[in-house]
Protein backbone atom coordinates (compact mmCIF):
# COMPACT_ATOMS: atom_id res chain seq x y z
CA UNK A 1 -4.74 -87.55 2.01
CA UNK A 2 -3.29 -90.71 1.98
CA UNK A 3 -1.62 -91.91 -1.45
CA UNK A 4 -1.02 -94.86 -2.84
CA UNK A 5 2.57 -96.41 -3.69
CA UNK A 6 1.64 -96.34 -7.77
CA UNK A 7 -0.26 -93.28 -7.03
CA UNK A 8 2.99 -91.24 -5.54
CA UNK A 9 5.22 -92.45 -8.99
CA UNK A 10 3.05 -90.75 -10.75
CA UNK A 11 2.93 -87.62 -8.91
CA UNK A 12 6.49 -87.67 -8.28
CA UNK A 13 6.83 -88.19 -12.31
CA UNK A 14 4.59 -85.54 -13.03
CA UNK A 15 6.21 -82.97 -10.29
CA UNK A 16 9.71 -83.64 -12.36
CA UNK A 17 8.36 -83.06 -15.43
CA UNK A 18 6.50 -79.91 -14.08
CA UNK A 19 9.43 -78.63 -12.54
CA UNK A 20 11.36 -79.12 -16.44
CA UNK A 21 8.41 -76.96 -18.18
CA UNK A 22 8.53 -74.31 -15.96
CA UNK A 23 12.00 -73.72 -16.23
CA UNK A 24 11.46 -73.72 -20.27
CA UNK A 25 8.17 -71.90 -19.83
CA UNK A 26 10.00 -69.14 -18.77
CA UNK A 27 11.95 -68.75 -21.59
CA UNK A 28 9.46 -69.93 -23.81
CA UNK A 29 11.14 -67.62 -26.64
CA UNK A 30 14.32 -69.44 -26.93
CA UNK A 31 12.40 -72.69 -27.54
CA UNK A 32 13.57 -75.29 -30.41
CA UNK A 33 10.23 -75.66 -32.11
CA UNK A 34 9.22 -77.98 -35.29
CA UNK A 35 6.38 -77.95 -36.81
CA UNK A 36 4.59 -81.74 -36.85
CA UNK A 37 1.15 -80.15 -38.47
CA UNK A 38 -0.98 -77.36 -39.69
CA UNK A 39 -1.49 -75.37 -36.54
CA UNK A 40 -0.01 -78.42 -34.52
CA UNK A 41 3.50 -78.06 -32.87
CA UNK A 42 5.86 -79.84 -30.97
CA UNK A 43 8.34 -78.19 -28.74
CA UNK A 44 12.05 -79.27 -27.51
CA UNK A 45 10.24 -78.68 -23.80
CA UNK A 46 7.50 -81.52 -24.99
CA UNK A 47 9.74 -84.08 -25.19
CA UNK A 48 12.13 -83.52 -22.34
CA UNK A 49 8.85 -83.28 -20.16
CA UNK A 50 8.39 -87.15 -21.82
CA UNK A 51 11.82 -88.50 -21.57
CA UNK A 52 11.43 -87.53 -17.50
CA UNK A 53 8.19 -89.13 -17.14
CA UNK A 54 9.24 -92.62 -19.42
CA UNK A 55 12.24 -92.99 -17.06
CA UNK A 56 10.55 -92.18 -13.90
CA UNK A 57 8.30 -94.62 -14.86
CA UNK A 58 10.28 -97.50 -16.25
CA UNK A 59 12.59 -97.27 -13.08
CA UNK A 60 9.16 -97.42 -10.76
CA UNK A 61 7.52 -100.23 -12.82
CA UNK A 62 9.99 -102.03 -15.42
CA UNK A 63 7.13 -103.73 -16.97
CA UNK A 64 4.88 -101.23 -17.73
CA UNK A 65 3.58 -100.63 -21.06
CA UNK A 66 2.92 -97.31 -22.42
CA UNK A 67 0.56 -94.92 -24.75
CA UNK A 68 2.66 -91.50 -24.94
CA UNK A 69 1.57 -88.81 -27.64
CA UNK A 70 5.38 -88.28 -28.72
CA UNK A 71 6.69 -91.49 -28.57
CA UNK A 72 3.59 -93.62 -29.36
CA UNK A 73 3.18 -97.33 -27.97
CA UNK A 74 5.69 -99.02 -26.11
CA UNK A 75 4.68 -102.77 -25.47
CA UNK A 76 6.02 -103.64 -22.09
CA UNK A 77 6.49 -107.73 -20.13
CA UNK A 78 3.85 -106.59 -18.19
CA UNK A 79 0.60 -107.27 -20.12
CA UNK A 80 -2.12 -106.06 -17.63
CA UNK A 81 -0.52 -102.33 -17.10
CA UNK A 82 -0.84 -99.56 -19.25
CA UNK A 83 0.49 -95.44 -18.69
CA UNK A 84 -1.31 -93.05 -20.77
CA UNK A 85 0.62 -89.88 -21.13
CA UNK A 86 0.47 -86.63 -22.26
CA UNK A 87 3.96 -84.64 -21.14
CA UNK A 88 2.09 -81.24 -22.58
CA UNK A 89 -1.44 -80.68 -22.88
CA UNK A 90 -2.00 -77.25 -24.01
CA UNK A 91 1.45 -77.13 -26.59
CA UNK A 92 -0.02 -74.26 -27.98
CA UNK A 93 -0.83 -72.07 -24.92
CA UNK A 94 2.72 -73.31 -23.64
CA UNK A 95 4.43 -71.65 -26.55
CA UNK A 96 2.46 -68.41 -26.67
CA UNK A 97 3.25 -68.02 -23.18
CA UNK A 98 -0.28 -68.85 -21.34
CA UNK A 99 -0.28 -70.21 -18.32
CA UNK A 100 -2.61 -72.92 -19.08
CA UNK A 101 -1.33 -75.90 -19.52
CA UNK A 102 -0.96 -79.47 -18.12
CA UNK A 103 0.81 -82.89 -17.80
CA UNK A 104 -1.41 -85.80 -17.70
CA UNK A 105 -0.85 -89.45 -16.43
CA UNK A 106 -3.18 -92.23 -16.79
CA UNK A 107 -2.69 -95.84 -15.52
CA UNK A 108 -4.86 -98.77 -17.14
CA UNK A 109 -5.04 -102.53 -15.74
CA UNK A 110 -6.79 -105.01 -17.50
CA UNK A 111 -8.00 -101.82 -19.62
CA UNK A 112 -9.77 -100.41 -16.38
CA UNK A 113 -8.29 -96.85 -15.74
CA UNK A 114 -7.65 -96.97 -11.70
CA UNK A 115 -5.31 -94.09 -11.30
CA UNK A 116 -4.49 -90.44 -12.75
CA UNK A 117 -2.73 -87.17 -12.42
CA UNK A 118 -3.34 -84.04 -13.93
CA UNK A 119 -0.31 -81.36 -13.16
CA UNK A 120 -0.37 -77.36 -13.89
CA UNK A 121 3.06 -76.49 -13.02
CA UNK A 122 2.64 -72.68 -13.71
CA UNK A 123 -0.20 -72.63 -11.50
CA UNK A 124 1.44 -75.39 -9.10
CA UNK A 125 -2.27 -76.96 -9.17
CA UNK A 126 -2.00 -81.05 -9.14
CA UNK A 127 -5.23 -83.04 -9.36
CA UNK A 128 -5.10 -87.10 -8.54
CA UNK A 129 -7.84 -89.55 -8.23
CA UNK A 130 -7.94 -93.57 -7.40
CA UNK A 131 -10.45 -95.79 -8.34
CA UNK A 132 -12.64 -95.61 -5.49
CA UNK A 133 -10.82 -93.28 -3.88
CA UNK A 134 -12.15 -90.07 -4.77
CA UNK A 135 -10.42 -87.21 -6.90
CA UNK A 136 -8.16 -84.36 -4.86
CA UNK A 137 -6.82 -80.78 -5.64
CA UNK A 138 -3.31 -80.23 -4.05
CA UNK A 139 -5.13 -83.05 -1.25
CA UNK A 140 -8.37 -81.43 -1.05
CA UNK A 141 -11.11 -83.10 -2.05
CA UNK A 142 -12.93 -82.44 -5.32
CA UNK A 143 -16.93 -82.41 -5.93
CA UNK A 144 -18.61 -81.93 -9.27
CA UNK A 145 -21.09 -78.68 -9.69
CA UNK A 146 -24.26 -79.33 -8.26
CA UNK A 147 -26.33 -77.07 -10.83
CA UNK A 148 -28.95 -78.82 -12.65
CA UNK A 149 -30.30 -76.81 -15.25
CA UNK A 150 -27.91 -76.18 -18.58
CA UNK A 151 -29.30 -72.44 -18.08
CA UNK A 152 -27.05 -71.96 -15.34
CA UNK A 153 -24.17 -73.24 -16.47
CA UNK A 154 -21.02 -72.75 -17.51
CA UNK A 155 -19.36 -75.71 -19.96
CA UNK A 156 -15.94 -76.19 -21.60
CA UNK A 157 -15.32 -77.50 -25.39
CA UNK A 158 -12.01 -77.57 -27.45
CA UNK A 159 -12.30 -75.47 -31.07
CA UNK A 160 -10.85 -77.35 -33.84
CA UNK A 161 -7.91 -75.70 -35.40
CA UNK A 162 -6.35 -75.30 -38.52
CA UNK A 163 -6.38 -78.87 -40.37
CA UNK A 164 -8.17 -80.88 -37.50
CA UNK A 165 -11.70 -81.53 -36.46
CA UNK A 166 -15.24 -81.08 -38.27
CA UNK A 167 -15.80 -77.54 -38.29
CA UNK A 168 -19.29 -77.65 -39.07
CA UNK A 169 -20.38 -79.74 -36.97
CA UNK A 170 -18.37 -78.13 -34.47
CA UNK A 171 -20.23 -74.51 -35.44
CA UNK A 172 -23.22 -76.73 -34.69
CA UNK A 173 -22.40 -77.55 -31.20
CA UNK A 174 -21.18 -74.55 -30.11
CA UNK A 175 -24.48 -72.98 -31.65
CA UNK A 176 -26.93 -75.74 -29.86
CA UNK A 177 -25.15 -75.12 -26.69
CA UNK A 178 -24.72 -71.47 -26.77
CA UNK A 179 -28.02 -71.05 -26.72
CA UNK A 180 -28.94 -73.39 -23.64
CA UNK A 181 -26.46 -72.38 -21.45
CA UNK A 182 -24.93 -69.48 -19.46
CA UNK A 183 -21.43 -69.74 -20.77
CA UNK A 184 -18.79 -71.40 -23.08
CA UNK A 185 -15.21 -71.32 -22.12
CA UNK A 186 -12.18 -72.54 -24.36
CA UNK A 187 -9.07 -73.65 -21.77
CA UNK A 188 -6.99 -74.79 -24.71
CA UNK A 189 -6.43 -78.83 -22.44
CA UNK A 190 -8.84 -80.96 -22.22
CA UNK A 191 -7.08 -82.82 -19.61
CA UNK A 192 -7.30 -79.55 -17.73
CA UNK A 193 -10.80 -79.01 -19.00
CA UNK A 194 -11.90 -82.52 -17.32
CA UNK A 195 -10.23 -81.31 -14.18
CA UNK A 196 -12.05 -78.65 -13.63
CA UNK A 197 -15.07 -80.27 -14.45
CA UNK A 198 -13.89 -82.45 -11.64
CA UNK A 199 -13.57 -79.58 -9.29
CA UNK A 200 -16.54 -78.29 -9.84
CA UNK A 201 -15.20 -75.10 -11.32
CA UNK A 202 -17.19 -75.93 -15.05
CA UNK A 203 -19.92 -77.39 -14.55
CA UNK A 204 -19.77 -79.83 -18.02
CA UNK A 205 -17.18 -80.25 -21.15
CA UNK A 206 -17.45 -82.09 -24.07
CA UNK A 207 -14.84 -82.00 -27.33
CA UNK A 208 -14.06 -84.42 -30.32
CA UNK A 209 -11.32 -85.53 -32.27
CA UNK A 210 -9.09 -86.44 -29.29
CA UNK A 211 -6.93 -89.07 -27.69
CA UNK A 212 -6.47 -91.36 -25.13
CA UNK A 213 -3.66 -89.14 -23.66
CA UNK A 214 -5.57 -86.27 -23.53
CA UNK A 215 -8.52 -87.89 -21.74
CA UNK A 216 -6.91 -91.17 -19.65
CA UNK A 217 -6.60 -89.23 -16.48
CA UNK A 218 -9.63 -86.76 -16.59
CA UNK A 219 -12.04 -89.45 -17.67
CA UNK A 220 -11.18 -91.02 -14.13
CA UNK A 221 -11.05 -87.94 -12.25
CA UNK A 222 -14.64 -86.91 -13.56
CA UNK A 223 -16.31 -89.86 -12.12
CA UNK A 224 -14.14 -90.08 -8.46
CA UNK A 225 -15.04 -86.41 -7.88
CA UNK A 226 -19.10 -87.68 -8.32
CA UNK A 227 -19.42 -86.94 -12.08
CA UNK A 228 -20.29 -88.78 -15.56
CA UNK A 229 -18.25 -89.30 -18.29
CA UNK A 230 -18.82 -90.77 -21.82
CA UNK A 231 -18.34 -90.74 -25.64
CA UNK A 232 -21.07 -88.27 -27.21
CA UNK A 233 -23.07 -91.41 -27.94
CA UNK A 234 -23.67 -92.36 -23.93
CA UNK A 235 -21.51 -94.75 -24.15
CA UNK A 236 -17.87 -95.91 -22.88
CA UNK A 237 -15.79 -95.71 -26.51
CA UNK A 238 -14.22 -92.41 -25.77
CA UNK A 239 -10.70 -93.74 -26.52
CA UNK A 240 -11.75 -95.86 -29.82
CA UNK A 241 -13.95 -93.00 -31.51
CA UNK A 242 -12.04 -89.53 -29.54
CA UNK A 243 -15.55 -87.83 -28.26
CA UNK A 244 -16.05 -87.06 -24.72
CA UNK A 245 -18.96 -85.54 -23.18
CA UNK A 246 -18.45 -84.68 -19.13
CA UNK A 247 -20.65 -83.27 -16.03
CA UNK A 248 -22.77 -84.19 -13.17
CA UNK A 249 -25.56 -87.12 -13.74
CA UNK A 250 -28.27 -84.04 -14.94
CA UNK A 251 -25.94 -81.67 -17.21
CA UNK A 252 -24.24 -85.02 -18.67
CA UNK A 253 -27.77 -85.86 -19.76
CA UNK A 254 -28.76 -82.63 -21.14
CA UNK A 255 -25.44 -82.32 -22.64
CA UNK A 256 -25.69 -85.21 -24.62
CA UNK A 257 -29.05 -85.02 -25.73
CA UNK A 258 -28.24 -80.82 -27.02
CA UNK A 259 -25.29 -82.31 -28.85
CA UNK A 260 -27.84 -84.77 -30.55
CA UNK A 261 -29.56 -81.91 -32.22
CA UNK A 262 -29.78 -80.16 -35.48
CA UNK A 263 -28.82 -76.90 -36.19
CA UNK A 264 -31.84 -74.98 -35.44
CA UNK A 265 -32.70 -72.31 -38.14
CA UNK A 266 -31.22 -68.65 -37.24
C-alpha cells in the first residue's frame, strides 16, 4: 500500500517507540514502576515510549499540537493539527508480562481525525488507516465482520478496575450482553480492542470511562475498515463524555440499543 508523507511519521514514530518497549518488555522485571492510582500504573518504559514519539513528531511537524496521556496538552503554532497519543495502551498487561499491548497515534485537523496507527510490537502487528483511504494490517487490507445477528458474535469491553468506572452499571452491561451474544472477550487496550474490531477479528466493542488517547486512532480505523463508531448514545461525543460503542452498521445498532436496557431480573 501506498502511504502518505504524515502517514509514514507516524509509523516510523510508532516503530521507534515499539522497538523501545520490546527491549523493556523483555525485562519487564527490572522495570522502575510508580504508582499514579489505585490499580493504575505508570512505568519508566511508558514514558521513554512518549519522549520517542514527542520528538519524532516535533522534528516531522514543529507545529503540531498534542494530547499525550503522560504529558497532557501541549499547545503548538499550528492551530489546525492535533496528535493524540497513547505511548502504552495496555500498562497493565505490559507489566505482568502479556503480550497484549499497543501504541496508539491519532492525528486531528480542524478536529476531524484523518490519520491513525495502532502498533503491537510484541506481536510486530501495525494497523494504519487514512481518511478515505481504508484501514490496513501490516499493508493488508482490513474489513469489519460481516455477521449480523448479536447471537453469533463475539464482542470486546474493558472491566473497570480498582477505583475507576461504574461497576454496576458495568455488571449491567456485561449481563445484557452476555446473554445476547456468543462471546465476551477482555484484551486489556481498547485501542487494540478497536483494531480488531477493524479487522474483523471481534465482531463489536464497546467500554466507558476512557480517553481520547485510547480511542483517537481506533475510532478512525473502525469506520475506514467499513465499520460504525459512536458514543453509547449514537452519537459523535466519544472524546467529551469517554463511551464508545463499535461494529458493523447491524451489531453497532443492536449493540447500542442492548446497552440501553435494564437489568433484566435473574
Amino acid at each position: 500500500m501506498a502511504r502518505s508523507a504524515i502517514l509514514n511519521v507516524m509509523v516510523q514514530a510508532a516503530l521507534k517507540a515499539g522497538r523501545s518497549l520490546s527491549r523493556d518488555f523483555g525485562e519487564v522485571q527490572n522495570l522502575q514502576v510508580s504508582l499514579k492510582g489505585p490499580g493504575d500504573y505508570v512505568s519508566q518504559a511508558d514514558r521513554k515510549a512518549e519522549e520517542i514519539i514527542y520528538n519524532e513528531l516535533s522534528r516531522a511537524r514543529p507545529g503540531y499540537s498534542f494530547l499525550m496521556e503522560e504529558r497532557g496538552a501541549v499547545d503548538g503554532d499550528d492551530g489546525q493539527h492535533r496528535w493524540i497519543v497513547d505511548p502504552l495502551d495496555g500498562t497493565t498487561n505490559f507489566l505482568h508480562g502479556i503480550p497484549i499491548f499497543s501504541i496508539s497515534i491519532g492525528l486531528e485537523r480542524q478536529g476531524q481525525l484523518i490519520a491513525g496507527v495502532i502498533f503491537n510490537p510484541a506481536m510486530d502487528e501495525l494497523y494504519t488507516a487514512e481518511r478515505g483511504g481504508g484501514a490496513f494490517l501490516n499493508d493488508r487490507r482490513m474489513r469489519v465482520a460481516g455477521r449480523t445477528k448479536l447471537v453469533d458474535c463475539v464482542v470486546g469491553t474493558g472491566i473497570p478496575h480498582l477505583g475507576r468506572g461504574h461497576h454496576g452499571r458495568a455488571l449491567a452491561d456485561l449481563r445484557n450482553v452476555m446473554i445476547e451474544s456468543a462471546g465476551i472477550r477482555r484484551l486489556g487496550s481498547a485501542a487494540l480492542d478497536l483494531a480488531y474490531v477493524a479487522a474483523g477479528r471481534m465482531d463489536g466493542f464497546w467500554e466507558d470511562a476512557l480517553s481520547p488517547w485510547d480511542l483517537a486512532a481506533g475510532i478512525l480505523m473502525v469506520r475506514e475498515a467499513g465499520g460504525f463508531a459512536s458514543d453509547r448514545q449514537g452519537g459523535d461525543a466519544m472524546f467529551d463524555n469517554g463511551t464508545i460503542v463499535a461494529g458493523n452498521e447491524a451489531i453497532h445498532k443492536a449493540l447500542l440499543a442492548t446497552l440501553a436496557k435494564q437489568v433484566p431480573a435473574s
